[in-house]
Protein backbone atom coordinates (compact mmCIF):
# COMPACT_ATOMS: atom_id res chain seq x y z
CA UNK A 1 41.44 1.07 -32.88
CA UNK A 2 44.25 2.34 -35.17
CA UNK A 3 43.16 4.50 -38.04
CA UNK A 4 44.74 2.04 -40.60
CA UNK A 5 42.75 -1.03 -39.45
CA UNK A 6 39.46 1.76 -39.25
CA UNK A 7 40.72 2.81 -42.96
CA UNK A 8 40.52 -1.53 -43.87
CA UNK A 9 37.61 -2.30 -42.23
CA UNK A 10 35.47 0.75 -44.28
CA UNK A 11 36.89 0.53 -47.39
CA UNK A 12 37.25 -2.81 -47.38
CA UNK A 13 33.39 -3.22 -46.76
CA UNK A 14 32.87 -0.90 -49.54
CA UNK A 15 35.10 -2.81 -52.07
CA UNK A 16 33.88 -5.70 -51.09
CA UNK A 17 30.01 -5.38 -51.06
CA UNK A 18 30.97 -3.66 -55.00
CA UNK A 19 32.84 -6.31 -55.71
CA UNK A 20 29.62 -8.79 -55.32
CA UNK A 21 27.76 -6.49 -57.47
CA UNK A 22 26.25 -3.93 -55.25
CA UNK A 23 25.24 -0.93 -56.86
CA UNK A 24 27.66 1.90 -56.08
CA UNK A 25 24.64 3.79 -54.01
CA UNK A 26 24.09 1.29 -52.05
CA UNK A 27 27.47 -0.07 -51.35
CA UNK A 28 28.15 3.15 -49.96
CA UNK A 29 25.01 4.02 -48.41
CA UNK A 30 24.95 0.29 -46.78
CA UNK A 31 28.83 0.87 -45.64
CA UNK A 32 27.98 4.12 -44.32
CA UNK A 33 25.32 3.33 -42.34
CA UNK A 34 26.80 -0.04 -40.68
CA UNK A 35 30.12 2.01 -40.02
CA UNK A 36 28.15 4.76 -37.74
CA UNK A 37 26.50 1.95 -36.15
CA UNK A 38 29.77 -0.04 -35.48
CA UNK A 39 32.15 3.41 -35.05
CA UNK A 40 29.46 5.08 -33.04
CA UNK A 41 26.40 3.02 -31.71
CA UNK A 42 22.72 3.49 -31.94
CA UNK A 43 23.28 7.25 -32.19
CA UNK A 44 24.76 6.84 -36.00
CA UNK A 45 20.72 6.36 -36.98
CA UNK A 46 20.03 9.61 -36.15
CA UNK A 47 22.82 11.00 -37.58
CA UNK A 48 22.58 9.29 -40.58
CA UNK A 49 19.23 10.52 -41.11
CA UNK A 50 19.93 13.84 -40.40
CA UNK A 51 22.49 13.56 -43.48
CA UNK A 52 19.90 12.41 -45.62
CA UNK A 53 17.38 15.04 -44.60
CA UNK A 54 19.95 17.72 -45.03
CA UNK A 55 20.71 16.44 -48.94
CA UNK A 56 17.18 15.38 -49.81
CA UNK A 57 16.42 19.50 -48.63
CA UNK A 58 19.64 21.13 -50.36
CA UNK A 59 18.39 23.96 -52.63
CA UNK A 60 21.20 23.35 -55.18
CA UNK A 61 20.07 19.46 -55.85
CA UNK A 62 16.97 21.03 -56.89
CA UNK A 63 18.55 22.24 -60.26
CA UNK A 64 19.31 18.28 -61.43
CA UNK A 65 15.83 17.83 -62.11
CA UNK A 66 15.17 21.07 -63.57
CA UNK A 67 17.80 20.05 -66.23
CA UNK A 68 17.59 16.86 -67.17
CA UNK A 69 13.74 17.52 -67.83
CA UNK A 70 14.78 20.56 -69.92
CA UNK A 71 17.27 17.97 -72.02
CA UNK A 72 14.39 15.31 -71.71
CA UNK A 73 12.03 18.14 -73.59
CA UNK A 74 14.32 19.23 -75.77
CA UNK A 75 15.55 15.29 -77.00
CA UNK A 76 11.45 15.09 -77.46
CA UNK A 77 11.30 18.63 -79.77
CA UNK A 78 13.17 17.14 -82.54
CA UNK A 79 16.28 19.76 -82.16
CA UNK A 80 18.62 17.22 -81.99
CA UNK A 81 17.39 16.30 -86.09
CA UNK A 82 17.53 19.91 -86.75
CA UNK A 83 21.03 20.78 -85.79
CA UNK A 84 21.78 17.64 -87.44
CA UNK A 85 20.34 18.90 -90.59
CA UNK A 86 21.17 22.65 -90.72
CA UNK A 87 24.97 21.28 -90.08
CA UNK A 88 24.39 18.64 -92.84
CA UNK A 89 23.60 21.47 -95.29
CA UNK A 90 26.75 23.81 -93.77
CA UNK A 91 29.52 21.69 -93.87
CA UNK A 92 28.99 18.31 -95.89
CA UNK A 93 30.51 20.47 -98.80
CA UNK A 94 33.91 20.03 -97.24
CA UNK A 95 36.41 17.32 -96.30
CA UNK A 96 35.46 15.82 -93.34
CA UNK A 97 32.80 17.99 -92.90
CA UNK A 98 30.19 15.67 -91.51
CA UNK A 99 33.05 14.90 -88.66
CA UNK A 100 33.39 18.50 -88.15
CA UNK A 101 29.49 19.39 -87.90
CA UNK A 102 29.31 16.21 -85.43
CA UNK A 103 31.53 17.62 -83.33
CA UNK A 104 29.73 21.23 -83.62
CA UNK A 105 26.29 19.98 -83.22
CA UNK A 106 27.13 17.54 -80.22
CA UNK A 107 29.20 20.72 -78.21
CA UNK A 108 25.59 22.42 -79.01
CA UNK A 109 23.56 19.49 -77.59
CA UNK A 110 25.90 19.02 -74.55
CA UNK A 111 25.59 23.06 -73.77
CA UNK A 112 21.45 22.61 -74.24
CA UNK A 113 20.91 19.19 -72.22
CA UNK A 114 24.24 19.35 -70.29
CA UNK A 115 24.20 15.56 -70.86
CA UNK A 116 26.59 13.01 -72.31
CA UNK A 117 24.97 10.54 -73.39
CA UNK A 118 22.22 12.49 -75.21
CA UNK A 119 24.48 13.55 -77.77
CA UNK A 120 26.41 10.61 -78.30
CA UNK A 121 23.04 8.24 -78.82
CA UNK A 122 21.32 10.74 -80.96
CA UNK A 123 24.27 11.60 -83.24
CA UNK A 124 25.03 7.98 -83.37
CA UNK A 125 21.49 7.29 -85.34
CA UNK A 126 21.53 10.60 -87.22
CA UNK A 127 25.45 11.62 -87.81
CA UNK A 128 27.00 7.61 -88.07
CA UNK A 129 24.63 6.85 -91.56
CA UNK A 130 25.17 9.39 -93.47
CA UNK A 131 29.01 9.38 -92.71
CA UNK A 132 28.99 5.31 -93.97
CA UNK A 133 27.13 6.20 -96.52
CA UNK A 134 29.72 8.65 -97.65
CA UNK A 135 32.36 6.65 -97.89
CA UNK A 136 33.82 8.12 -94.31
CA UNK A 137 36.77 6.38 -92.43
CA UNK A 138 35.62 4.45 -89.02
CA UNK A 139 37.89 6.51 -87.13
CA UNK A 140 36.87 9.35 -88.27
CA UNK A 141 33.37 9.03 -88.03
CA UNK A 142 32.80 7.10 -84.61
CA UNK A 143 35.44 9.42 -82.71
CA UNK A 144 33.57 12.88 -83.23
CA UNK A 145 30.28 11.21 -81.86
CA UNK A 146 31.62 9.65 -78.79
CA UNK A 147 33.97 12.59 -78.21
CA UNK A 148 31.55 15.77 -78.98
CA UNK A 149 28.86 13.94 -76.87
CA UNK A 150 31.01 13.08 -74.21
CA UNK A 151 32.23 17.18 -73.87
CA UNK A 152 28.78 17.54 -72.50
CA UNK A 153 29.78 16.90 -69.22
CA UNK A 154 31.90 20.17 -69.30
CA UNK A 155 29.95 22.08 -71.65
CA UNK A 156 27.62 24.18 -69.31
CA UNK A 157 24.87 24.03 -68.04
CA UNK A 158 26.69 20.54 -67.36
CA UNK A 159 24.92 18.23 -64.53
CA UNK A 160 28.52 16.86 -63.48
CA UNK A 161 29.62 20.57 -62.98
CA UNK A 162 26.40 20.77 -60.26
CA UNK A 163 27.69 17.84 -58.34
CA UNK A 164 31.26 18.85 -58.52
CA UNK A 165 29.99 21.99 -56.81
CA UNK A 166 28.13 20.30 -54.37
CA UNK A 167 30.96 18.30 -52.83
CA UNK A 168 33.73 20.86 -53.35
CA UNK A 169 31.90 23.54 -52.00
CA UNK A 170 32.85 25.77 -55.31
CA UNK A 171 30.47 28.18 -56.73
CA UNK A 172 28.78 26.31 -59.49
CA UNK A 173 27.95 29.48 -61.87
CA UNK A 174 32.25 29.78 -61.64
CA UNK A 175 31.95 26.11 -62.71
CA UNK A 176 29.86 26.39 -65.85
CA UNK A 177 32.48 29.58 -66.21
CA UNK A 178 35.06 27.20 -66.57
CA UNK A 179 33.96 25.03 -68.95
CA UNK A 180 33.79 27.51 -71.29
CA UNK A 181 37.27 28.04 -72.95
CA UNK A 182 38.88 24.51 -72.38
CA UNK A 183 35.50 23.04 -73.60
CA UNK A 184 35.41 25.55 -76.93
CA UNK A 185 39.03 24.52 -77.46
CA UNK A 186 38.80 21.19 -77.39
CA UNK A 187 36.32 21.37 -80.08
CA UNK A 188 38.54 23.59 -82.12
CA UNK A 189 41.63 20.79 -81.32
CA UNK A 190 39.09 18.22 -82.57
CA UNK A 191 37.85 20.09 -85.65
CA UNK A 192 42.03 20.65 -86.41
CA UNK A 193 42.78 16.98 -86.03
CA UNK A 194 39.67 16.01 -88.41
CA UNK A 195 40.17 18.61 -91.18
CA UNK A 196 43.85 18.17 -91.53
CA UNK A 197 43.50 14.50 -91.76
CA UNK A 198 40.80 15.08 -94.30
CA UNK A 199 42.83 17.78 -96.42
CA UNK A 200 45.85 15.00 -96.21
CA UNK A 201 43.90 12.28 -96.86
CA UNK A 202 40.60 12.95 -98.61
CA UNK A 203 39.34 9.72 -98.91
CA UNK A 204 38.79 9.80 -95.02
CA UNK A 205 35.99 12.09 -95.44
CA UNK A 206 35.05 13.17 -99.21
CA UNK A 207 32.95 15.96 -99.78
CA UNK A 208 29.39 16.26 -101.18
CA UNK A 209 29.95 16.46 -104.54
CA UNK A 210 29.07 19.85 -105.97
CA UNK A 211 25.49 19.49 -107.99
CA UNK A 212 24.09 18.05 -104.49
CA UNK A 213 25.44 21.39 -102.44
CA UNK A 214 22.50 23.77 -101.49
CA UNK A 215 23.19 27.41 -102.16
CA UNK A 216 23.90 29.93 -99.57
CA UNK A 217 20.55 31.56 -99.14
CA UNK A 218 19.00 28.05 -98.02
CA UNK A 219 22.34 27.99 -95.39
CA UNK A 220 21.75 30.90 -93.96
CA UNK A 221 17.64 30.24 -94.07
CA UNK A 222 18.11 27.60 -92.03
CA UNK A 223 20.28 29.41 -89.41
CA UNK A 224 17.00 30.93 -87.90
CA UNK A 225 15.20 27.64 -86.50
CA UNK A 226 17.72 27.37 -83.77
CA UNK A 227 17.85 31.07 -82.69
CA UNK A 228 14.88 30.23 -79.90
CA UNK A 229 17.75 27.50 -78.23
CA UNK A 230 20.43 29.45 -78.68
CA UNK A 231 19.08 32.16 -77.06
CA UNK A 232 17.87 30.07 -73.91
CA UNK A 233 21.37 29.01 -73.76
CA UNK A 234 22.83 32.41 -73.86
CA UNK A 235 19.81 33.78 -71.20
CA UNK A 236 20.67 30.78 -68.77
CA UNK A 237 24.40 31.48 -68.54
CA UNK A 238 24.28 35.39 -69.10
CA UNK A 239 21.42 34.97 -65.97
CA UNK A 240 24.31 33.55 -64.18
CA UNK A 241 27.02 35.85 -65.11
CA UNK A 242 25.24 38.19 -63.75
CA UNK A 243 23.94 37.44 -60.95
CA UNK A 244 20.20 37.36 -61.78
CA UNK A 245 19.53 33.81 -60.90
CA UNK A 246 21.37 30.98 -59.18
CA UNK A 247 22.26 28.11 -61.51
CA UNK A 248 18.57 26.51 -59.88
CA UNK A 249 16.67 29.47 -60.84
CA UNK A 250 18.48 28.81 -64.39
CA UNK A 251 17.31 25.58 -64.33
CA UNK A 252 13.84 26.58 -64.03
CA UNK A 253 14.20 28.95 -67.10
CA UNK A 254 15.62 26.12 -69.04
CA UNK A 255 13.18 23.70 -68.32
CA UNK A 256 9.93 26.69 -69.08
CA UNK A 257 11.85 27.65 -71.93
CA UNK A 258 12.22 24.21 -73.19
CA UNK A 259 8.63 23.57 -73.13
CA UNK A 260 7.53 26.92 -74.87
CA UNK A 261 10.27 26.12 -78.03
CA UNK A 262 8.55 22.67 -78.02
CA UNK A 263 5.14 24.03 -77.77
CA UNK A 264 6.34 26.36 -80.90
CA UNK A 265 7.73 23.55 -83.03
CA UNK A 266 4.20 21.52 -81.99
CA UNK A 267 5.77 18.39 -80.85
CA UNK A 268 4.61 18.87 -76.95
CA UNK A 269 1.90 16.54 -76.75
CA UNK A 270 0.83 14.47 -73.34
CA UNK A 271 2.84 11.02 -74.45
CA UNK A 272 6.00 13.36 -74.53
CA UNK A 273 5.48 15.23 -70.92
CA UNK A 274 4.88 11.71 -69.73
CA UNK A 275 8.28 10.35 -70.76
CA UNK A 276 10.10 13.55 -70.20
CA UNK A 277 9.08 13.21 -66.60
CA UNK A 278 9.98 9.61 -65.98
CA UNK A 279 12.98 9.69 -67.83
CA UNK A 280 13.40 13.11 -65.00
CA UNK A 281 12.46 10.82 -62.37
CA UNK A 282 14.27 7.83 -63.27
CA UNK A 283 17.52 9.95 -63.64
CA UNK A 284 16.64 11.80 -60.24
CA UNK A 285 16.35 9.31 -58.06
CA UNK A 286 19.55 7.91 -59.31
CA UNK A 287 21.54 10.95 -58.45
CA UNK A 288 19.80 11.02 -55.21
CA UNK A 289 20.45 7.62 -53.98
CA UNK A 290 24.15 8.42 -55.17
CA UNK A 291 24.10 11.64 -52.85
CA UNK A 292 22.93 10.93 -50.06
CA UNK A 293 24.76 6.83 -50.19
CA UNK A 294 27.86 9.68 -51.27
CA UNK A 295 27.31 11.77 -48.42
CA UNK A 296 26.85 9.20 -46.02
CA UNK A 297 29.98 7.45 -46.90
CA UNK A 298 31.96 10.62 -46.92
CA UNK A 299 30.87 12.18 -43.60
CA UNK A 300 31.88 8.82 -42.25
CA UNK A 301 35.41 9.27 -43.17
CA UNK A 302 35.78 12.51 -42.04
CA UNK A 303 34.18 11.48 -38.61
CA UNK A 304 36.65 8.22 -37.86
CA UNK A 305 39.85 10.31 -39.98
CA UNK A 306 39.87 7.64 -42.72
CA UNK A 307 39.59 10.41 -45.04
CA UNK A 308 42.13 12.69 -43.59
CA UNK A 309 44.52 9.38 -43.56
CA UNK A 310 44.24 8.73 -47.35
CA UNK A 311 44.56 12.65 -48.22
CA UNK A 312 48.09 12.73 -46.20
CA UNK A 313 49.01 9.39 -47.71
CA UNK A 314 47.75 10.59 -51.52
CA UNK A 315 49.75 14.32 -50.31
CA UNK A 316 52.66 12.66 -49.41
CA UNK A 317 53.75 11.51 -53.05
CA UNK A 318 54.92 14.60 -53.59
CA UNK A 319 55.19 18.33 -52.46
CA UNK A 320 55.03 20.04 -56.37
CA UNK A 321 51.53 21.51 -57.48
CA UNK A 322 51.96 20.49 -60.96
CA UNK A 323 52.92 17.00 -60.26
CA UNK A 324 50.18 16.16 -57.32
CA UNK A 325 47.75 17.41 -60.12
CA UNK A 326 49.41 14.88 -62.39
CA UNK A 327 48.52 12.20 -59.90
CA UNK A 328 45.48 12.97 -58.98
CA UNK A 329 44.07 13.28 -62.79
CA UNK A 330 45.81 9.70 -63.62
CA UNK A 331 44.03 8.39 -60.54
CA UNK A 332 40.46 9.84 -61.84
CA UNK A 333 40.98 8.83 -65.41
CA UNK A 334 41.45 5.39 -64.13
CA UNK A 335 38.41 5.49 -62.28
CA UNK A 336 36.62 6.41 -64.91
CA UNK A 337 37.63 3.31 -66.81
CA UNK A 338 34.99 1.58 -64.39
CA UNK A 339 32.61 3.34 -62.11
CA UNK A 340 29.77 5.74 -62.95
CA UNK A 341 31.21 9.41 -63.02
CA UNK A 342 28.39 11.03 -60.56
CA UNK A 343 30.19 8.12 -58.46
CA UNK A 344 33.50 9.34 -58.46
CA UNK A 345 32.39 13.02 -58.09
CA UNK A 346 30.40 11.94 -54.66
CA UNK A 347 33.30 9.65 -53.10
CA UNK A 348 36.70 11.00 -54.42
CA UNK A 349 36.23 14.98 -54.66
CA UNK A 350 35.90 15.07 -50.42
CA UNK A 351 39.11 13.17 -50.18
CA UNK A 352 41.00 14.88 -52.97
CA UNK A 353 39.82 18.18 -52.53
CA UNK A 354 42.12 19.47 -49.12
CA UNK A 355 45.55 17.65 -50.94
CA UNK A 356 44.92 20.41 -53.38
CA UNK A 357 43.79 23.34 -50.82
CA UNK A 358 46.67 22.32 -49.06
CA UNK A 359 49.24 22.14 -51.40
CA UNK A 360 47.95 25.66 -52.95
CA UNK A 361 46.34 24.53 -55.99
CA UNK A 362 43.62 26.60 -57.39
CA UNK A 363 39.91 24.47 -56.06
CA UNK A 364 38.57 25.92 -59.22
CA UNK A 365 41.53 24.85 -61.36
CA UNK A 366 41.11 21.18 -59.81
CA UNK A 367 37.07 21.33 -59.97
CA UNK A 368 37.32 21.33 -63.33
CA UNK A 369 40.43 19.38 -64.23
CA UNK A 370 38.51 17.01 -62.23
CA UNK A 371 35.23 16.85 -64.43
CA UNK A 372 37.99 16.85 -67.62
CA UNK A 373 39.86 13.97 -66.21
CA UNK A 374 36.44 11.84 -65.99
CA UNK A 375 35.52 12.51 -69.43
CA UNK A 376 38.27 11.39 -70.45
CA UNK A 377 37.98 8.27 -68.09
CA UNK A 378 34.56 7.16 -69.57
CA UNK A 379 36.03 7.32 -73.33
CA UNK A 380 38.80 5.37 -73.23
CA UNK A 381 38.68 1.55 -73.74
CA UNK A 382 38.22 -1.21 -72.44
CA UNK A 383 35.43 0.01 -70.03
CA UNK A 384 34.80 3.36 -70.58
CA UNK A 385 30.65 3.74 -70.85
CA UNK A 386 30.67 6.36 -72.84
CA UNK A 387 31.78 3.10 -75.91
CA UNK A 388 28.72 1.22 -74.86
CA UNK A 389 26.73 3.96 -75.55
CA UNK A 390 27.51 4.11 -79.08
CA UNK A 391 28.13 0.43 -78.87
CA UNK A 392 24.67 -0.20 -78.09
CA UNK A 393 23.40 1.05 -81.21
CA UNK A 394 24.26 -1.84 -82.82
CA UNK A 395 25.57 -0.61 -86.29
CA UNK A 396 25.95 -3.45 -88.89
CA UNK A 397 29.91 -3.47 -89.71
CA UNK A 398 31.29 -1.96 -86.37
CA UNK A 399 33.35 -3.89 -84.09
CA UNK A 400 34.14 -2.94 -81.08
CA UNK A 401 38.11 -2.98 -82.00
CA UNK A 402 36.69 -0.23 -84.00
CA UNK A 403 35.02 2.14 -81.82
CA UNK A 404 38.13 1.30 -79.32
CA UNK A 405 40.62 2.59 -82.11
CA UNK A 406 38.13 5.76 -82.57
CA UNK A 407 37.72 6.70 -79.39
CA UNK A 408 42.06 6.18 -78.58
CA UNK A 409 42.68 8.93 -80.71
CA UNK A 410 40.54 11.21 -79.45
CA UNK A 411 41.26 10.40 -75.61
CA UNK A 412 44.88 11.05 -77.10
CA UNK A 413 43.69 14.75 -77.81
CA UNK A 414 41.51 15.50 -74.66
CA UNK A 415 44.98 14.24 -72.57
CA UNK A 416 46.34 17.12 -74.27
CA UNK A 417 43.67 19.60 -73.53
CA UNK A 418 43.89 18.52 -70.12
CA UNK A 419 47.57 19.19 -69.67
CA UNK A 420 47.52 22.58 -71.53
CA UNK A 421 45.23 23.11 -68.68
CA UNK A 422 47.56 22.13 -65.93
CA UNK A 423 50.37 24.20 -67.52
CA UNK A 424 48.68 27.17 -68.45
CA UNK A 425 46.01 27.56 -65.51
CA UNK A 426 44.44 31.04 -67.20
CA UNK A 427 42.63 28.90 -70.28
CA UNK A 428 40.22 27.55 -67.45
CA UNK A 429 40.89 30.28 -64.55
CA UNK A 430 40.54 33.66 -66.69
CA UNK A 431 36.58 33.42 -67.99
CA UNK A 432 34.87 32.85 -64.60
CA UNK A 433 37.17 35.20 -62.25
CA UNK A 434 36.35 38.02 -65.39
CA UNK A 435 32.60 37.33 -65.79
CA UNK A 436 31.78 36.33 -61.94
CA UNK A 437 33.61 38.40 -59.26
């Protein structure tokens, strides 16, 4: 059989059983396993359950649950409300500053839950009121929330940067590493964009007015109920750095250290351990299923050389670094208009990942480009989830033209980040190869 009819018949399964309105997992789970069966007989069983044994038993999987029940905990402490508040008495003195401290408290969030969506939901009910009431601009206030949340997936310890380790290969501590500068600047490129519009334009954002300021001794008063976080934060990735713990063992700190700040703030009761560990679960087993389906799906392409026949056909548009790097992003961000991002991690990254080896790209540069690329992918309209989360919330006045309009702008300034990346490789590159040798 020729490999381009073996390339139709397996992707064109997969398309088509998504295309009925499979769910990803099991399209590819359901494709791989019917492909070793057809491509290789009764022996692609055993095979295929030797791939699932061998995820369900990796050591690095282990650290998904670890944190999502450490963000689960933390969502259930009440820090989200606090950061919320001690910003709220920091910066609502200046112009835009409730857009500013959205973006500062949801790079904070995403670097303790290494979640999207927590952010973005949270700061949604807290951040979104309290900017309407204000008098703040749409734009200005719906952007921030849907593009500070949505850094978490870069902002370590990030959950995307674990399965973009897991498929590439890459050494996820380097990962977290590299998340670090591009992720702090495009905070600071956010924070630019909002206060100059503001100091333009102050009726986008109008400060508190002065009798309802709090002096500086409450500011700095408050400062001290978030040193326990912080300074899990800092442990985790300094315990990485170093080479104290593995980014599981870090996960097991975070999630102990989690429930010891909640014990402290007295909001760790049995009703909150409950949820914490199904929302753990729920998220879990949906990673799993994606793994192993992933795994599956990928170790069948490799094994028939469908995989090696879409690399050399994606490799083939061109022989220059900078543009096959150009192509590849545009081809994620597109993606991320409409499938799930763990998704695209598990399916693309195998088929992506030699083009780049090949052609002398940096894996580490492209691992993270990569997990850049998607974020911007799942904010930018029409299908981009990361909308619908905010979307969801229902807010009395917002269209969804609206949130579409925020979230353009602020696609329009992650692009940017991405290809100050891609032309100056250090801002990503220079933090982990310093801190992890």
């Amino acid at each position: 059989m020729s490999i381009e009819l073996t390339t139709l018949i397996i992707w064109g399964g997969f398309l088509l059983l998504m295309a009925i309105g499979t769910p990803i997992s099991f399209a590819m789970l359901v494709t791989g396993v019917l492909g070793y069966i057809f491509f290789v007989g009764a022996k692609g069983l055993s095979i295929t359950s030797s791939i699932t044994y061998n995820v369900m038993t990796m050591d690095l999987y282990l650290a998904i649950p670890l944190f999502i029940f450490m963000a689960a905990i933390f969502q259930a402490s009440g820090l989200s409300s606090l950061l919320y508040e001690i910003m709220y008495k920091w910066m609502s003195g200046v112009r835009g500053g409730l857009a500013i401290g959205t973006i500062l408290v949801a790079t904070l969030i995403g670097a303790m839950t290494g979640l999207a969506g927590t952010a973005t939901v949270t700061l949604g009910m807290l951040a979104y009121p309290e900017m309407e009431k204000r008098g703040y601009n749409k734009i200005i206030s719906i952007g921030p929330i849907i593009a500070g949340g949505a850094l978490g997936l870069i902002i370590p310890p990030s959950i995307t940067m674990i399965l973009v380790g897991s498929m590439s290969g890459l050494s996820v501590g380097k990962l977290f590493m590299a998340g670090v500068m591009p992720g702090l600047l495009a905070a600071i490129v956010f924070i630019t964009y909002i206060g100059l519009r503001c100091f333009l334009n102050p009726a986008l954002g109008p400060a508190l007015p002065t009798e309802e300021r709090i002096t500086w001794k409450e500011k700095f008063s408050s400062l001290t109920k978030i040193l326990p976080p912080l300074a899990l934060v800092i442990l985790i990735l300094g315990g990485i750095w170093l080479g104290v713990f593995t980014a599981t063992e870090a996960g097991g700190i975070g999630a102990i250290g989690s429930l010891l700040y909640t014990l402290g703030t007295r909001n760790l009761t049995w009703k909150t351990l409950k949820d914490a560990g199904n929302q753990t679960l729920r998220l879990t087993g949906m990673v799993m299923w994606l793994a192993v389906g992933g795994v599956i799906f990928t170790s069948l392409n490799s094994r028939t050389g469908t995989g090696a026949f879409i690399s050399e056909a994606l490799g083939s548009l061109s022989s220059s670094p900078f543009t096959m790097m150009l192509i590849l992003v545009t081809i994620i961000i597109i993606l991320g208009f409409i499938l799930e991002t763990f998704a695209i991690i598990i399916s693309v990254m195998p088929i992506m990942l030699p083009i780049v080896t090949k052609i002398g790209i940096d894996p580490l540069l492209f691992g993270f480009c990569f997990a850049l690329a998607l974020i911007i992918g799942v904010m930018t309209p029409p299908f981009g989830y990361a909308i619908f989360y905010f979307a969801g919330l229902k807010h009395p006045g917002v269209t969804v033209a609206d949130i579409y309009k925020a979230t353009m702008v602020f696609a329009g300034i992650l692009t940017l980040v991405l290809l100050l990346c891609l032309i100056f490789p250090p801002i990503v590159l220079w933090f982990p190869n310093v801190m992890i040798k």
